[in-house]
C-alpha atoms as a PDB file:
ATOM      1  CA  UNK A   1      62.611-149.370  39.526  1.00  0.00           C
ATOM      2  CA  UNK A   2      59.568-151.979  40.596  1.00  0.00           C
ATOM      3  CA  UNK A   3      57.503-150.746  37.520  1.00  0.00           C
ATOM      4  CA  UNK A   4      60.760-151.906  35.298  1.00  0.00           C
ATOM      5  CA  UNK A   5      59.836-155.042  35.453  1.00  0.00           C
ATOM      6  CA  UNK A   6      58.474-155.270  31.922  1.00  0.00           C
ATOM      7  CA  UNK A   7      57.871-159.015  30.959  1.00  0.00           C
ATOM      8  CA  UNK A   8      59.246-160.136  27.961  1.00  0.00           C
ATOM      9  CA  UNK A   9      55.960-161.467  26.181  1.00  0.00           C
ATOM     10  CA  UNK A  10      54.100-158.205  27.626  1.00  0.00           C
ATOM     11  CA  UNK A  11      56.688-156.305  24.991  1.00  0.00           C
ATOM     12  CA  UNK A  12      56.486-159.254  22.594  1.00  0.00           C
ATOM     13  CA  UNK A  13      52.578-158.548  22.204  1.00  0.00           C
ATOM     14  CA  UNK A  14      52.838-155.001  22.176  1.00  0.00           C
ATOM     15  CA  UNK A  15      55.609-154.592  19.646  1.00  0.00           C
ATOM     16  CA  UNK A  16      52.835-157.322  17.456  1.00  0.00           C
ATOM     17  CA  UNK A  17      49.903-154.749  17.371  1.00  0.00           C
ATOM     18  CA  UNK A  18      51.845-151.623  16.871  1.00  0.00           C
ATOM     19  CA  UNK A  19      53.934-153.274  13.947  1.00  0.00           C
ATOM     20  CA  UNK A  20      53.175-151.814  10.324  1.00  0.00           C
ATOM     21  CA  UNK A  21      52.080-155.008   8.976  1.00  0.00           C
ATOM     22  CA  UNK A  22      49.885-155.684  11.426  1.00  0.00           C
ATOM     23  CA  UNK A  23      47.863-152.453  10.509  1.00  0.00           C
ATOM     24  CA  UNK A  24      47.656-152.923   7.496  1.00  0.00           C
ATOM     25  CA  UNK A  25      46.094-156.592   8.072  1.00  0.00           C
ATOM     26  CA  UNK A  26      43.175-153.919  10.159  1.00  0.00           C
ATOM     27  CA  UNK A  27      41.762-153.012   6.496  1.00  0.00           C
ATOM     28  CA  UNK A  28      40.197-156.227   5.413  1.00  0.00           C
ATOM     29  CA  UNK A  29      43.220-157.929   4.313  1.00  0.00           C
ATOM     30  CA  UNK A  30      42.750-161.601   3.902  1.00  0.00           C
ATOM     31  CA  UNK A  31      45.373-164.091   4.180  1.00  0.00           C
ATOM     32  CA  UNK A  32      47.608-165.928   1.529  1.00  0.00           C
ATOM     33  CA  UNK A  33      49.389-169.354   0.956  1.00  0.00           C
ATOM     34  CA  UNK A  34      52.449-168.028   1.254  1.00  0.00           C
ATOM     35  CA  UNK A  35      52.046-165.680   4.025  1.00  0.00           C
ATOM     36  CA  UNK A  36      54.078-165.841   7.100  1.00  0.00           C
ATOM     37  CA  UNK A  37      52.044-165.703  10.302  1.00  0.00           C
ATOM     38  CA  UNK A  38      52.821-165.046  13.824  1.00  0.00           C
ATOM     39  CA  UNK A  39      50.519-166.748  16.011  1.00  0.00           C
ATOM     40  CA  UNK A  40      50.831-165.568  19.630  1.00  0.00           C
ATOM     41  CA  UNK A  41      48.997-167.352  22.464  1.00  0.00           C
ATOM     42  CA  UNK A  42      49.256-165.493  25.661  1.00  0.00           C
ATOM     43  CA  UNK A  43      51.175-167.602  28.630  1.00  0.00           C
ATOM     44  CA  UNK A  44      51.934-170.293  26.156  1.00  0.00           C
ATOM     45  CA  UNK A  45      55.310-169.807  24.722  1.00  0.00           C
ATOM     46  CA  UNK A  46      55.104-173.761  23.197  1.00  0.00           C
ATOM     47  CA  UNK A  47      52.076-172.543  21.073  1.00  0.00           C
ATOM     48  CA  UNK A  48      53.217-169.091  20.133  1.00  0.00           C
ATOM     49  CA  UNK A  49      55.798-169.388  16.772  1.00  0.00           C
ATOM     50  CA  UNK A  50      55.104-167.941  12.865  1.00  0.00           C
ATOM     51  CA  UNK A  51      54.022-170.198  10.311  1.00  0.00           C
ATOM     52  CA  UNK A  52      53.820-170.517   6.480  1.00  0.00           C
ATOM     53  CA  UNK A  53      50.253-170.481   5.069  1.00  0.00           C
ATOM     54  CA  UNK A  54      50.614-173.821   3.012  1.00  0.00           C
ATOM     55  CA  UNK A  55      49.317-173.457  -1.175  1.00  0.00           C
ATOM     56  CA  UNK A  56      45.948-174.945   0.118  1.00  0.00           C
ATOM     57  CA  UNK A  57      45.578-172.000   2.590  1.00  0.00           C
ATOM     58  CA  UNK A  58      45.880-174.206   5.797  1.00  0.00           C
ATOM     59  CA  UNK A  59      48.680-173.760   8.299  1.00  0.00           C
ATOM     60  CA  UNK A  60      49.428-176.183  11.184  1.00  0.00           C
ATOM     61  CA  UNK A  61      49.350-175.121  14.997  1.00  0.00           C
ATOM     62  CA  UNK A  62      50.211-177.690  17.928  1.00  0.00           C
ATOM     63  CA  UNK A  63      47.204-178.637  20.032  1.00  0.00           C
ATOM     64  CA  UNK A  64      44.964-176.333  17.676  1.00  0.00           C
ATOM     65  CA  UNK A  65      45.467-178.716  14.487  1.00  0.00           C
ATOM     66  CA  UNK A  66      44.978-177.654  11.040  1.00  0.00           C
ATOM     67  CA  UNK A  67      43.319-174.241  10.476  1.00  0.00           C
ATOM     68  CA  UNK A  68      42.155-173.022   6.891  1.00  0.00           C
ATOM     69  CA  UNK A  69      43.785-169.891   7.273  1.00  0.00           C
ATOM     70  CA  UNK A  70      43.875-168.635   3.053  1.00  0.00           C
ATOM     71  CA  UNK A  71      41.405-166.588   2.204  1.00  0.00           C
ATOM     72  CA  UNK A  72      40.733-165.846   5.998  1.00  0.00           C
ATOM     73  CA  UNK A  73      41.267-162.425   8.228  1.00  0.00           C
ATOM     74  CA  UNK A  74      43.918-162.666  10.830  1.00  0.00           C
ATOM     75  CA  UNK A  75      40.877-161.917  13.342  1.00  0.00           C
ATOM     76  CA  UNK A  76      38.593-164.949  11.604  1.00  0.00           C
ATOM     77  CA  UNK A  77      41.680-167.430  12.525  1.00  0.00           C
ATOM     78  CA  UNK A  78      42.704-165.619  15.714  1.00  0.00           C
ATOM     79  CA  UNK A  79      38.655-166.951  16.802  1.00  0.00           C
ATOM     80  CA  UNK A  80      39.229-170.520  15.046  1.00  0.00           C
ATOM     81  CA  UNK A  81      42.387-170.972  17.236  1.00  0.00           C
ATOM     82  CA  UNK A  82      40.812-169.701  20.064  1.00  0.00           C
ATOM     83  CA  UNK A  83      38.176-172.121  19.973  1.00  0.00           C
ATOM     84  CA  UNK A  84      40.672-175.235  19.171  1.00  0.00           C
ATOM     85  CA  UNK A  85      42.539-174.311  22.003  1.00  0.00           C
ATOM     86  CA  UNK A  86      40.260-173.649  24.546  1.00  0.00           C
ATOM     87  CA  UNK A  87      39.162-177.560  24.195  1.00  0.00           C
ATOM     88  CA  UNK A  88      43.014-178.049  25.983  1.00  0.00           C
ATOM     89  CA  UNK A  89      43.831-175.130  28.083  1.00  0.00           C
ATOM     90  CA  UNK A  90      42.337-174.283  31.200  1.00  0.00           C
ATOM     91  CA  UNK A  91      41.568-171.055  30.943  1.00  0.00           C
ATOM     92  CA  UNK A  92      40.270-169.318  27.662  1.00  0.00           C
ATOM     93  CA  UNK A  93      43.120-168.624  25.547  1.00  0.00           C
ATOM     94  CA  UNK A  94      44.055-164.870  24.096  1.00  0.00           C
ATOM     95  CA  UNK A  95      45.085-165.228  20.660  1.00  0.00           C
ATOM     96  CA  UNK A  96      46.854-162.899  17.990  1.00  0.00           C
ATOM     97  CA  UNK A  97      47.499-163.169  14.294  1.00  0.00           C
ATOM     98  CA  UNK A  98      49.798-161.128  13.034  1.00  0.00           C
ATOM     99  CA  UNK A  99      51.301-160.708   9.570  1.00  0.00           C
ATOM    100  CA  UNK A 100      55.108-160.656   9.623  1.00  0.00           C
ATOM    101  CA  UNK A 101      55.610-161.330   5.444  1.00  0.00           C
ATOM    102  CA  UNK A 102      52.698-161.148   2.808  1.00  0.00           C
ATOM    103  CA  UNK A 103      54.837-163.047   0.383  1.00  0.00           C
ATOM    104  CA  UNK A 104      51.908-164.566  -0.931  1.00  0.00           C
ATOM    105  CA  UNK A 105      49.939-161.020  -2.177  1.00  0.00           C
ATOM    106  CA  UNK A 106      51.438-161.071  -5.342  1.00  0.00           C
ATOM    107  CA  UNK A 107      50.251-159.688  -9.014  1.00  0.00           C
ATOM    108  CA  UNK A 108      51.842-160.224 -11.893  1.00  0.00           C
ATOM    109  CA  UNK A 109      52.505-158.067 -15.003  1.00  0.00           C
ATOM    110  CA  UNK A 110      53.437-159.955 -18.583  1.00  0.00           C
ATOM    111  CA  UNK A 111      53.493-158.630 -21.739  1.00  0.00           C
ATOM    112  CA  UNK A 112      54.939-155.907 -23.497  1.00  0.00           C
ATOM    113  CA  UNK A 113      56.408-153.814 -19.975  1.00  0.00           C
ATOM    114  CA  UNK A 114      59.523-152.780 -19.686  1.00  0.00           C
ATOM    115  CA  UNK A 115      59.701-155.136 -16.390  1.00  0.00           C
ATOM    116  CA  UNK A 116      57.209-158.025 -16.702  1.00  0.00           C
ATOM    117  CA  UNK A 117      57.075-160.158 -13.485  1.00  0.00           C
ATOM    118  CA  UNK A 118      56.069-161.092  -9.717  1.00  0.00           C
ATOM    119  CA  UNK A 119      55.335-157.830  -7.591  1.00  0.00           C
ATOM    120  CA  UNK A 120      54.986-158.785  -4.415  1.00  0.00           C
ATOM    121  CA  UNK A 121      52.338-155.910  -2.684  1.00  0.00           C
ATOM    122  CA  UNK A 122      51.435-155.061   0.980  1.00  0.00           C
ATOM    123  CA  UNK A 123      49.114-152.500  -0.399  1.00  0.00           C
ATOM    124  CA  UNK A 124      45.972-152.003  -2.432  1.00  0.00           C
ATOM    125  CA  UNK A 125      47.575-151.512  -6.104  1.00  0.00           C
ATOM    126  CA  UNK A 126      45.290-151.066  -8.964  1.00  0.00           C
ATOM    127  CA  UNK A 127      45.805-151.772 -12.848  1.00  0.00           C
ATOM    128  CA  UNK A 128      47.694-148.850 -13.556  1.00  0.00           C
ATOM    129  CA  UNK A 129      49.915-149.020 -10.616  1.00  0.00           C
ATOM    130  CA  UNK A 130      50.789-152.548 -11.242  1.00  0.00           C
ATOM    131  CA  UNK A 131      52.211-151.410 -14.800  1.00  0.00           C
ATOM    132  CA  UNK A 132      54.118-148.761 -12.910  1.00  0.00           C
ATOM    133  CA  UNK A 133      55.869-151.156 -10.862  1.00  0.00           C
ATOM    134  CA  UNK A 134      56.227-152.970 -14.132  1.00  0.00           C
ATOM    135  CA  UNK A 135      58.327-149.956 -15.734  1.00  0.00           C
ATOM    136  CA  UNK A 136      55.546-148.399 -18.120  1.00  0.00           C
ATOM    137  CA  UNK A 137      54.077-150.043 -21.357  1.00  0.00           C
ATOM    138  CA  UNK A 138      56.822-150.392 -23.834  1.00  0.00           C
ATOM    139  CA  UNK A 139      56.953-148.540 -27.086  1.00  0.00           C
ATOM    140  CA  UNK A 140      55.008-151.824 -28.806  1.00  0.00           C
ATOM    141  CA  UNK A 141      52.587-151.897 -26.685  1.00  0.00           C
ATOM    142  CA  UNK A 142      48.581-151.908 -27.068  1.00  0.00           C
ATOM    143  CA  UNK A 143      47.602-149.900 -24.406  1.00  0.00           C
ATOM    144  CA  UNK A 144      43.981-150.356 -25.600  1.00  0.00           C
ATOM    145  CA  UNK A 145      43.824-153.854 -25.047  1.00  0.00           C
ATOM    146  CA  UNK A 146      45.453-154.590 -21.800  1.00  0.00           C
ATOM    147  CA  UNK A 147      43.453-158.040 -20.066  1.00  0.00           C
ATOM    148  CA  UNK A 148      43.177-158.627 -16.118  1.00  0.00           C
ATOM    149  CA  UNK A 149      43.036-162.411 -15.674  1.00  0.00           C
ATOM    150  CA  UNK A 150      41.569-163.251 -12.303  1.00  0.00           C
ATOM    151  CA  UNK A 151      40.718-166.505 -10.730  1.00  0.00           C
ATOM    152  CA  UNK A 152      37.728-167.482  -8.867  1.00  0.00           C
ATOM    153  CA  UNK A 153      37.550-169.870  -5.588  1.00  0.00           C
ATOM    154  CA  UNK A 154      37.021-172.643  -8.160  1.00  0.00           C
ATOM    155  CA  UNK A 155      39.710-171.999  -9.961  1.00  0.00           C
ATOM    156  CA  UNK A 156      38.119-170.501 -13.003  1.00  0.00           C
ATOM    157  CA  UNK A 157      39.128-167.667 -14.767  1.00  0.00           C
ATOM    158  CA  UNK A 158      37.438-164.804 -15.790  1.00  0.00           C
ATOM    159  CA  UNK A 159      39.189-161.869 -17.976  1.00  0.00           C
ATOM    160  CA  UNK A 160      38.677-157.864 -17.457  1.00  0.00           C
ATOM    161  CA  UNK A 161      39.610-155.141 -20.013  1.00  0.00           C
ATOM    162  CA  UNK A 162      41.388-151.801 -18.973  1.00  0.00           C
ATOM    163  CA  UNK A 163      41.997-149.233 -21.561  1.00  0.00           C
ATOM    164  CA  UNK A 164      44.880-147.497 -20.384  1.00  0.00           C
ATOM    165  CA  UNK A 165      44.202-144.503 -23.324  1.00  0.00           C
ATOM    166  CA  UNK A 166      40.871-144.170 -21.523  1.00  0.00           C
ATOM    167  CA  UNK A 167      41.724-144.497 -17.896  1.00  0.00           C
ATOM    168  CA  UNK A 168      45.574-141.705 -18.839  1.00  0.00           C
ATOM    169  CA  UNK A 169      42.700-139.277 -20.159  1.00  0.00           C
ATOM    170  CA  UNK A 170      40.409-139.368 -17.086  1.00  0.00           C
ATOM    171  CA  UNK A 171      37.657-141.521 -18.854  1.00  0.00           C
ATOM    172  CA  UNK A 172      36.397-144.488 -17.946  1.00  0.00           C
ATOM    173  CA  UNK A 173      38.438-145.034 -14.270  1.00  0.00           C
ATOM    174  CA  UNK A 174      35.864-147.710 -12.930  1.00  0.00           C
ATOM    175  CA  UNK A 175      37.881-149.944 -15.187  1.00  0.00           C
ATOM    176  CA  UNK A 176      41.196-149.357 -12.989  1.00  0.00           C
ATOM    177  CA  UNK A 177      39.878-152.214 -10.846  1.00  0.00           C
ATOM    178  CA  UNK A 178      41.981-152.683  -7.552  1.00  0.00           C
ATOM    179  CA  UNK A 179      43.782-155.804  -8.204  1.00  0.00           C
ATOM    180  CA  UNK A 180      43.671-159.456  -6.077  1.00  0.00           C
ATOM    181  CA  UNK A 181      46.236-161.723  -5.192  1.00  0.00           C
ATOM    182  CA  UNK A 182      47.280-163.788  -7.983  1.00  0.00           C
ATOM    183  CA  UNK A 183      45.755-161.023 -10.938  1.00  0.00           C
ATOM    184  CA  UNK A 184      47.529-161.705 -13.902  1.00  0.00           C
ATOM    185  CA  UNK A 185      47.730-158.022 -15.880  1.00  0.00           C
ATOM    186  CA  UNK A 186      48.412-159.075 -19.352  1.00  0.00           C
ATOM    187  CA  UNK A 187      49.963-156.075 -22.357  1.00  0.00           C
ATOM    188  CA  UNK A 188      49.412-157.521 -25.687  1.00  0.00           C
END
């Protein structure tokens, strides 16, 4: 059994790019505060660990210092830490990013639902999925008047109509926008 000897952070790095979140990070997700993050640097066990992406969007990483990670790609700050690194190690460091929890991918559905809240999502979900996760409209509510609040990188705010009659009767489905992190869907 010589080929048995499978090294532990050989199997760590494999079970990281197989793992389901990690694919679906592939597809253009970008990172949240909030998010949990592995960070694996091969041969470097002290530097390898997961992290919380802090509400400014930075997380922390010995020798590699603070890295604005919100708003990022896992491959954007795999290069970033890379190139922090590489100022200390001797050889060019391999670095991986992986996703472990998107806790901070969340939309949220108010109004009259029959489950307004938080959804936490590791998928793309669009307006009318969101109110599905929210139980349905409710019996009072005005499903021709239903407001997507979204914020911008400034902070502003910017509201989009969805006509649920419209979009249940096959008309006007551009306005079933795929929703962002932090969309508020709001059921007057």
């Amino acid at each position: 059994m010589g080929n048995a000897r499978f090294k532990l952070p050989y199997f760590a790095a494999l079970l990281l790019l197989i793992s389901p979140l990690a694919v679906a990070a592939g597809g253009g997700y970008k990172i949240n505060p909030g998010d949990v993050l592995k960070i694996f640097v091969w041969n470097e066990a002290a530097l390898s660990g997961e992290v919380i992406v802090r509400p400014d969007g930075i997380v922390s990483v010995p020798m590699a210092g603070h890295i604005q990670a919100g708003g990022e790609a896992p491959e954007d700050v795999e290069k970033v830490l890379a190139k922090n690194l590489s100022k200390y190690l001797k050889d060019e460091p391999v670095v991986t990013v992986s996703l472990l929890r998107m806790d901070g991918n969340i939309v949220y559905v108010l109004g009259k639902v029959n489950r307004p809240g938080a959804y936490p999502v590791v998928t793309q979900v669009d307006v009318a999925q969101a109110l599905a996760l929210a139980g349905g409209l409710n019996s009072f509510a005005d499903e021709d008047s239903i407001k997507v609040l979204r914020r911008d990188a400034r902070g502003g705010q910017k509201s989009l109509s969805f006509d649920y009659s419209d979009v249940k009767k096959g008309k006007r489905l551009d306005s079933n926008i795929v929703l962002q992190s932090g969309d508020l869907v709001i059921v007057p």
